[in-house]
N, C-alpha and C. Protein backbone atom coordinates (compact mmCIF):
# COMPACT_ATOMS: atom_id res chain seq x y z
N UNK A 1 12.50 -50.50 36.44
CA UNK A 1 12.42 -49.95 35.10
C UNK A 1 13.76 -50.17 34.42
N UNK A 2 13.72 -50.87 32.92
CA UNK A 2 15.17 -51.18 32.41
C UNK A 2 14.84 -50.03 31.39
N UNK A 3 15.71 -49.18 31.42
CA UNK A 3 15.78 -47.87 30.28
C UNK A 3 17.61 -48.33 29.52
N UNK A 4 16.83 -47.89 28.04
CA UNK A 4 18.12 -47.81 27.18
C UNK A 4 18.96 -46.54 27.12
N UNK A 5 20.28 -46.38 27.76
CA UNK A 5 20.18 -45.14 27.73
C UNK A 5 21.18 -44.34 26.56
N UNK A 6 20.60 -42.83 26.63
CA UNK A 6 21.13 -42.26 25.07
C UNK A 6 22.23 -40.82 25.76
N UNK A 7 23.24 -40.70 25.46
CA UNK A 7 23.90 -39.31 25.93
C UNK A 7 24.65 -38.72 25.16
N UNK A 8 25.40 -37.44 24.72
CA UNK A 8 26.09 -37.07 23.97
C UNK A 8 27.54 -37.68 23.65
N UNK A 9 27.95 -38.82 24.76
CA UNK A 9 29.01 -39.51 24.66
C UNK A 9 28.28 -40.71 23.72
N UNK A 10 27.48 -41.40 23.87
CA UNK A 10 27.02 -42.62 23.38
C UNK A 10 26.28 -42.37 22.00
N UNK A 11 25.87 -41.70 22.00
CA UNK A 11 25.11 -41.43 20.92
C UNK A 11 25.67 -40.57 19.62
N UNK A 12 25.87 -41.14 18.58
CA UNK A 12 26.57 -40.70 17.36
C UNK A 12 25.57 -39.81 16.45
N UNK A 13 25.99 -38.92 15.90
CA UNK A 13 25.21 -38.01 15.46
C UNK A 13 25.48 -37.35 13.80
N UNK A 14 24.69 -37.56 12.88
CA UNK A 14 25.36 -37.62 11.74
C UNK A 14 25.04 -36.30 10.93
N UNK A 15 24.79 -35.73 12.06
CA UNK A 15 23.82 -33.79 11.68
C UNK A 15 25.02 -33.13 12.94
N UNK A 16 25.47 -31.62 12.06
CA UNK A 16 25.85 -30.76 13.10
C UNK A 16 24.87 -30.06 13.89
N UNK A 17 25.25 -29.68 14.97
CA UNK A 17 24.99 -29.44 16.08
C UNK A 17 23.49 -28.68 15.95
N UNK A 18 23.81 -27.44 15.09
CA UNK A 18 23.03 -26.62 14.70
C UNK A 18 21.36 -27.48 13.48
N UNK A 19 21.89 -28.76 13.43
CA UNK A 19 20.97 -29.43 12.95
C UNK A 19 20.46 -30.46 13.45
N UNK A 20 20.42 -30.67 14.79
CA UNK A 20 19.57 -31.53 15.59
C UNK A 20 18.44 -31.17 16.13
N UNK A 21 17.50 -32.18 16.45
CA UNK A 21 16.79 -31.81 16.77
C UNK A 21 16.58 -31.59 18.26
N UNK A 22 15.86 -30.38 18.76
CA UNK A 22 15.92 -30.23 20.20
C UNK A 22 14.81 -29.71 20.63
N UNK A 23 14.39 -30.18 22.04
CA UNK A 23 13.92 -29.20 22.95
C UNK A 23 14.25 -28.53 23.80
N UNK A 24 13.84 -26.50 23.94
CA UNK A 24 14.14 -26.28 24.49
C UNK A 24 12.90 -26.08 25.77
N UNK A 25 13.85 -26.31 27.30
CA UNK A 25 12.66 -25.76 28.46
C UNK A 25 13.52 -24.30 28.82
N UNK A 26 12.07 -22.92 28.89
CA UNK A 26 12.84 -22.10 29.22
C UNK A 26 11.46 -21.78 30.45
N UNK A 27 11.78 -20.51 31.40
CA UNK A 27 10.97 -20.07 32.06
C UNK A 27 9.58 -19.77 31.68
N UNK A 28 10.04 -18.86 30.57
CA UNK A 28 8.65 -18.07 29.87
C UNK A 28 7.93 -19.26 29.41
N UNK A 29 8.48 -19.80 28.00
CA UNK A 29 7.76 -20.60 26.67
C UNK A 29 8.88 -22.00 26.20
N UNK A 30 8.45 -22.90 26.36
CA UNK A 30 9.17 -23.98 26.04
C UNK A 30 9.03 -24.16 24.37
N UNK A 31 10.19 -24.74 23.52
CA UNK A 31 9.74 -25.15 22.83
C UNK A 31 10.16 -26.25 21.79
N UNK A 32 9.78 -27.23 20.67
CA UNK A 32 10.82 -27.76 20.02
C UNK A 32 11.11 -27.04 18.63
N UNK A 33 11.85 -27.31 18.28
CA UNK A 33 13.12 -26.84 17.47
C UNK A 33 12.20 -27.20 15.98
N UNK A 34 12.06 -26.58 14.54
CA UNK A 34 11.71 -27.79 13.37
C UNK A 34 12.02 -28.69 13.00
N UNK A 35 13.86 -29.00 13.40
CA UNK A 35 13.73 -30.74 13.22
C UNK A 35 13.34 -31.40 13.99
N UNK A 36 12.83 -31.21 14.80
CA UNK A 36 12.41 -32.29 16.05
C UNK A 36 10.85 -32.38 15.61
N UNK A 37 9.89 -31.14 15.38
CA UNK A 37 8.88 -30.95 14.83
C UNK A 37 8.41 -31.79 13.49
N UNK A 38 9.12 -31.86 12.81
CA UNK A 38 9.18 -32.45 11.56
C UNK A 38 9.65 -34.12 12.00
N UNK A 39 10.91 -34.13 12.55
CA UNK A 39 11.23 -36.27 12.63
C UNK A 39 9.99 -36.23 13.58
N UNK A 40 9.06 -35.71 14.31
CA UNK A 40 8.15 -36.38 15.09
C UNK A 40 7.11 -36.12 14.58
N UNK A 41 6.76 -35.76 13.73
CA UNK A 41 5.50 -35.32 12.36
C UNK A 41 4.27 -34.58 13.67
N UNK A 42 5.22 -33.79 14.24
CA UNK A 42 3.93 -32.54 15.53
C UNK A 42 3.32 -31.76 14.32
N UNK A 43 2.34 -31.18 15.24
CA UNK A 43 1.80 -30.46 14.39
C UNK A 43 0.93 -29.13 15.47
N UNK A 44 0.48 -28.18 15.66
CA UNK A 44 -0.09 -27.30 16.58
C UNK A 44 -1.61 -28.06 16.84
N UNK A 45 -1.89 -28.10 17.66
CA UNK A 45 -2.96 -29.05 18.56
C UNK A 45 -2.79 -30.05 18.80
N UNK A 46 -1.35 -30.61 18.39
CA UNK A 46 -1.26 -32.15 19.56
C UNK A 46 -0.65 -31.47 21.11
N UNK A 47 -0.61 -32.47 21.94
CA UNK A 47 -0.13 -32.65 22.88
C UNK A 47 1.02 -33.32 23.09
N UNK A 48 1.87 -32.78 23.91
CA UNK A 48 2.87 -33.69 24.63
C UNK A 48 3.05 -34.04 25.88
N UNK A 49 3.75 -34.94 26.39
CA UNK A 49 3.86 -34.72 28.00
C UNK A 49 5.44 -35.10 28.39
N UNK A 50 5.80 -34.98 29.23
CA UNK A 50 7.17 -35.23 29.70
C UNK A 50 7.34 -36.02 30.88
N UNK A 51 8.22 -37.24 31.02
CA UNK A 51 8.69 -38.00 31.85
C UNK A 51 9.81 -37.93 32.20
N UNK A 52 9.85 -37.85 33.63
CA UNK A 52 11.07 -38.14 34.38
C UNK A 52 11.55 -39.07 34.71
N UNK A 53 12.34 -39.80 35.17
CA UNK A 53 13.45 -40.92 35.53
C UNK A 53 13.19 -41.29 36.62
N UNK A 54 12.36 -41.53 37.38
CA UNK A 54 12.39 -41.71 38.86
C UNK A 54 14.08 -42.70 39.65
N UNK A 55 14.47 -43.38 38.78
CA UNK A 55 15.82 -43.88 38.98
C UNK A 55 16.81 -43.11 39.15
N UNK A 56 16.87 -41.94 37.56
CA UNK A 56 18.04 -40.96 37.41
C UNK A 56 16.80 -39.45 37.11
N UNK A 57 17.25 -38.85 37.96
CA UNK A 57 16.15 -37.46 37.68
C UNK A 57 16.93 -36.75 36.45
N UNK A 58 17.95 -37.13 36.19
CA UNK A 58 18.33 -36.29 35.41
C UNK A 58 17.79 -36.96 33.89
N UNK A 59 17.26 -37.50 33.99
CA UNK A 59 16.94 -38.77 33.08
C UNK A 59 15.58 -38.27 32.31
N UNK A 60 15.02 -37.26 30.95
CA UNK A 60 13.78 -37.25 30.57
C UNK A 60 13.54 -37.66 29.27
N UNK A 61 12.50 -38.16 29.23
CA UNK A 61 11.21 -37.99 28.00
C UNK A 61 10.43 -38.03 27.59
N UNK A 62 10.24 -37.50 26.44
CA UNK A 62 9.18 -36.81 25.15
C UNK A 62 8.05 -37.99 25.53
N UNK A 63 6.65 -37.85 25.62
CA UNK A 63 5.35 -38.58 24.79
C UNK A 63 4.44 -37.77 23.92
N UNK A 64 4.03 -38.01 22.83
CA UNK A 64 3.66 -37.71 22.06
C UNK A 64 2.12 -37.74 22.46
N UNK A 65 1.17 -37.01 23.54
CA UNK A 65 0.44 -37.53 24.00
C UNK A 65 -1.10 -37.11 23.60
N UNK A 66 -1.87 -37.91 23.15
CA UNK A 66 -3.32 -37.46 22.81
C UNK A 66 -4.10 -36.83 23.75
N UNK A 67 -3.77 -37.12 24.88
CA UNK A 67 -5.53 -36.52 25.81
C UNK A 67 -5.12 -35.21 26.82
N UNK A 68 -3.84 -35.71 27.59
CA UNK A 68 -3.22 -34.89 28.89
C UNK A 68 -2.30 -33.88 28.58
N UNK A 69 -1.94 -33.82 27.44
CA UNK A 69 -0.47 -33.33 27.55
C UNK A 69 -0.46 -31.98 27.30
N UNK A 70 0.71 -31.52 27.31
CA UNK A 70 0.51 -29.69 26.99
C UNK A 70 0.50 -29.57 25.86
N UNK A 71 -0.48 -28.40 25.36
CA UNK A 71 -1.28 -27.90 24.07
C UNK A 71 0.09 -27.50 23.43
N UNK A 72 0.47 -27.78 21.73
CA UNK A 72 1.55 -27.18 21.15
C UNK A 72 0.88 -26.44 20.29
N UNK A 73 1.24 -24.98 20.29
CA UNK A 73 0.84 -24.11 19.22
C UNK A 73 2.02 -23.42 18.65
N UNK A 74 1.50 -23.21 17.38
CA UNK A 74 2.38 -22.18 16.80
C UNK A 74 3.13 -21.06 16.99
N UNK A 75 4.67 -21.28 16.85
CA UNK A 75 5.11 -19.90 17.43
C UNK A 75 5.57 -18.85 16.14
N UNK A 76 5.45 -17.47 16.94
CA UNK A 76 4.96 -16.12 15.84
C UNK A 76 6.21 -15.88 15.33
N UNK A 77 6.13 -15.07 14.69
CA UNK A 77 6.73 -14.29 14.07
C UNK A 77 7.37 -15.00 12.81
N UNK A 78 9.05 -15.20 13.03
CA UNK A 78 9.97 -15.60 11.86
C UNK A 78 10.30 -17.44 12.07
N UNK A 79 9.61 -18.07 13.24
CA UNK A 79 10.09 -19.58 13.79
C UNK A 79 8.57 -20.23 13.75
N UNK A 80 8.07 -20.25 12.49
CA UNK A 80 6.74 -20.19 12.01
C UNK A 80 6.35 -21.90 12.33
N UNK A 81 8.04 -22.45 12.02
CA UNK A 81 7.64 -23.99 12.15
C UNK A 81 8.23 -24.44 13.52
N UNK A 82 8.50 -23.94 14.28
CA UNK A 82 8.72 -24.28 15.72
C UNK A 82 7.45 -24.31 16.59
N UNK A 83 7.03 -25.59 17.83
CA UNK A 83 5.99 -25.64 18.12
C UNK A 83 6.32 -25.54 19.56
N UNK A 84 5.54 -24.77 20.21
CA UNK A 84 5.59 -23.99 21.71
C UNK A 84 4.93 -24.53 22.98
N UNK A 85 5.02 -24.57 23.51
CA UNK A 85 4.19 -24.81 24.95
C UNK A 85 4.48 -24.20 26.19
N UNK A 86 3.75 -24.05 27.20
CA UNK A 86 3.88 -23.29 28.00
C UNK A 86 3.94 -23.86 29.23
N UNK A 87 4.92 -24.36 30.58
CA UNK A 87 4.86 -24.74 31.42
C UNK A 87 6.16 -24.08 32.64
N UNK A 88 6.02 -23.38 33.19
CA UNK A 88 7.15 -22.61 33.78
C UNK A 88 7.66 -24.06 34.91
N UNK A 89 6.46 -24.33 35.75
CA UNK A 89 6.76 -25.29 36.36
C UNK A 89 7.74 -26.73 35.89
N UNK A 90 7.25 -26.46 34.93
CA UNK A 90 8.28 -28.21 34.08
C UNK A 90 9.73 -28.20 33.55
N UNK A 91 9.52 -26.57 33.22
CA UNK A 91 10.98 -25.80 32.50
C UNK A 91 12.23 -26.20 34.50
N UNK A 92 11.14 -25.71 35.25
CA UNK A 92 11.98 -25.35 36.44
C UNK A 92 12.54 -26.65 37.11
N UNK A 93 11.81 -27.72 36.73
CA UNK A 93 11.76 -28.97 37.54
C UNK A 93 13.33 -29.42 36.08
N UNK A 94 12.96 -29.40 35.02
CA UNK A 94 14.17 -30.09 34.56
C UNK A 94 15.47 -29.24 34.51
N UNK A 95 15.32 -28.03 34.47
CA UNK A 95 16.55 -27.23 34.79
C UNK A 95 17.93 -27.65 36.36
N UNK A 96 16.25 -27.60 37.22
CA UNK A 96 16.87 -27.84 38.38
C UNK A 96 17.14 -29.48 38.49
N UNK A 97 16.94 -30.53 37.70
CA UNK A 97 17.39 -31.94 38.09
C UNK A 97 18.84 -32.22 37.44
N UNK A 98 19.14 -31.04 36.18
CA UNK A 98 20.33 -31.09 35.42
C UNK A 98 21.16 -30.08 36.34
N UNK A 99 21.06 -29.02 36.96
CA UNK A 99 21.91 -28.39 37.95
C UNK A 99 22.14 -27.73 36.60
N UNK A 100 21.13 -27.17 36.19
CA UNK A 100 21.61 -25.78 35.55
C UNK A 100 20.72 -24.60 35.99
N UNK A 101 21.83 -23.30 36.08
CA UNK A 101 21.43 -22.56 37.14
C UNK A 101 20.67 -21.00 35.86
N UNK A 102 21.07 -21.94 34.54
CA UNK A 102 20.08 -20.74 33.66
C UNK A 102 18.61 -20.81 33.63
N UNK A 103 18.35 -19.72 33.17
CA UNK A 103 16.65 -19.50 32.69
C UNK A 103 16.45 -20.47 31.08
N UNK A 104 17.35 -21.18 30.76
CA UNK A 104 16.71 -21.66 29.58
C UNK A 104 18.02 -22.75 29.36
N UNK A 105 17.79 -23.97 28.76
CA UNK A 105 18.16 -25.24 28.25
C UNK A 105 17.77 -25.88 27.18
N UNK A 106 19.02 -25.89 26.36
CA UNK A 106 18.48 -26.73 24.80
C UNK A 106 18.57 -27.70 24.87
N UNK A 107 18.15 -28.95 24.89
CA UNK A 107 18.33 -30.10 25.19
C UNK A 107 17.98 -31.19 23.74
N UNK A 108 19.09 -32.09 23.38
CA UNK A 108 19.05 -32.98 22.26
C UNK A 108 17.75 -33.73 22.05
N UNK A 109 17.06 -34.08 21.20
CA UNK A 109 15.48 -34.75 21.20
C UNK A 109 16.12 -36.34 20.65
N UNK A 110 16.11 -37.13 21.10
CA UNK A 110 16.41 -38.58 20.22
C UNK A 110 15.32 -38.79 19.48
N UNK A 111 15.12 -38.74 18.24
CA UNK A 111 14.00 -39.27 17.35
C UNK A 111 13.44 -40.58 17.18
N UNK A 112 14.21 -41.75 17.59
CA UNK A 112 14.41 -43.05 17.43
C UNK A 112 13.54 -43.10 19.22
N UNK A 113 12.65 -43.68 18.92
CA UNK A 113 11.66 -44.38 20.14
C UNK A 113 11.66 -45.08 20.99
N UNK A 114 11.51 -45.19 22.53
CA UNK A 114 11.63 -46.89 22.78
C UNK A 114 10.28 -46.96 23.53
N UNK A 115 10.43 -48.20 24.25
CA UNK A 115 9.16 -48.43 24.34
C UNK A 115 9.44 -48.63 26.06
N UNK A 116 8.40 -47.85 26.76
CA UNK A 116 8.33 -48.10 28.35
C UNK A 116 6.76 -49.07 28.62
N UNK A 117 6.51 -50.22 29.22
CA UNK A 117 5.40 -50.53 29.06
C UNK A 117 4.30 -50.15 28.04
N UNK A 118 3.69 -49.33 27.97
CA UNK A 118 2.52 -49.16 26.64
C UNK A 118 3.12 -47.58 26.26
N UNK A 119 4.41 -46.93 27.12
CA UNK A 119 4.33 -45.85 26.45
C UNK A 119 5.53 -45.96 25.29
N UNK A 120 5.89 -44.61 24.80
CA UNK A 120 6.34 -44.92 23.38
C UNK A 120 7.03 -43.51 23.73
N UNK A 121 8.44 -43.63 23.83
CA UNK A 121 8.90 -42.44 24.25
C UNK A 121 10.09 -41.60 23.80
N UNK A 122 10.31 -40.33 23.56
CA UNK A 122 11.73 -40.00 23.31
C UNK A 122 12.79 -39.76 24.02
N UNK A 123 13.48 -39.78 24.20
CA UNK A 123 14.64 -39.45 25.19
C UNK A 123 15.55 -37.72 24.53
N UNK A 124 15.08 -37.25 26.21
CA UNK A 124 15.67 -36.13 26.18
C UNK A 124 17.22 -36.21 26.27
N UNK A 125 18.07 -35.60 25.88
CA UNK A 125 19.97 -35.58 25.94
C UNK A 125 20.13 -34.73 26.66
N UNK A 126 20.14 -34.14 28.60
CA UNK A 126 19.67 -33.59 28.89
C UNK A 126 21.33 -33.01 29.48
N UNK A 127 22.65 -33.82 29.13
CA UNK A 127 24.07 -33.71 28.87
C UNK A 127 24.22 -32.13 27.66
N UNK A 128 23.29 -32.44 26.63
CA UNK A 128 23.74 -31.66 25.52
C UNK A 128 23.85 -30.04 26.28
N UNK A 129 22.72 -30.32 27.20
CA UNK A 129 22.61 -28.77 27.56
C UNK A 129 23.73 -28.04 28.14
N UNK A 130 24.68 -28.96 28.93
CA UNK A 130 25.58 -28.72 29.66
C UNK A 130 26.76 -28.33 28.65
N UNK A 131 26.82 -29.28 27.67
CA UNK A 131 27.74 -29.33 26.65
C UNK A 131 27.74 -28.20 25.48
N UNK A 132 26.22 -27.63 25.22
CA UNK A 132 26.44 -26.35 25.15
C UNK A 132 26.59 -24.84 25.41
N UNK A 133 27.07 -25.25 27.09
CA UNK A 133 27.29 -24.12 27.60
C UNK A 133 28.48 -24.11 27.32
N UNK A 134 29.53 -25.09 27.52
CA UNK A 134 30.97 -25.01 27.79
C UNK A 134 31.24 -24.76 26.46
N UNK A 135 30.62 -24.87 25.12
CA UNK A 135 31.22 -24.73 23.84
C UNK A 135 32.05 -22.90 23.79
C-alpha cells in the first residue's frame, strides 16, 4: 500500500486551531466537529467507516460510506450541527494505537481526499491529538 502521508508537521493549515475540522473518538459518543461536517457535505443518515493502516496503526481514515458504515445522527442540544456516532470499540482501538491513555481524542480531519484502490478516503491527523494535549 503507497499512502500519501498528512501530519501536523507536514501539513500547513490556513484556519486556527479552533477552526479545523475534526474528529473526535471518545468512549461514550464519537463525533465530527461542523467544519468537518460541512467540507464533507455529511448529513444525519449517512454512514461512515474508518480505516486503519495496517503498515502504521497509528495511521487512520475517514470513508464516507453508503451501505456498512456507522449511522451519523444528530447531536442534541446546543451542537445542533455536529454529527455523532456511536462505537466504544473503535474509539478504544484508535486511542490505544496513538498511546493515548485518555477517554477521548480530537483528532485533525484532512478534507482533501486520496484515493486507496476504489476507496476515496480522509486522513485522520491522529499527531494533532497528542499535540493538543501538550498545548
Amino acid at each position: 500500500m503507497k499512502l500519501k502521508t498528512f501530519n501536523a508537521e507536514t501539513l500547513p493549515t490556513s484556519q486556527s486551531r479552533e477552526g479545523d475540522p475534526t474528529i473526535s473518538f471518545a468512549l461514550a459518543t464519537s463525533y465530527l466537529n461542523d467544519k468537518a461536517v460541512q467540507a464533507l457535505n455529511l448529513e444525519a443518515g449517512m454512514n461512515i467507516s474508518v480505516h486503519q493502516s495496517e503498515d502504521d496503526p497509528s495511521e487512520w481514515f475517514l470513508e464516507v460510506d453508503t451501505k456498512n458504515g456507522f449511522p451519523l445522527k444528530k447531536a442534541s442540544g446546543s451542537y445542533k450541527k455536529v454529527l455523532v456516532f456511536a462505537s466504544a470499540a473503535l474509539a478504544h482501538r484508535v486511542l490505544e494505537s496513538i498511546g493515548m491513555d485518555e477517554k477521548r481524542a480530537t483528532c485533525r480531519l484532512v478534507t482533501e481526499p486520496i484515493k486507496e484502490g476504489k476507496l476515496t478516503l480522509y486522513p485522520i491527523i491522529t499527531s494533532y491529538a497528542k499535540r493538543k494535549l501538550e498545548d
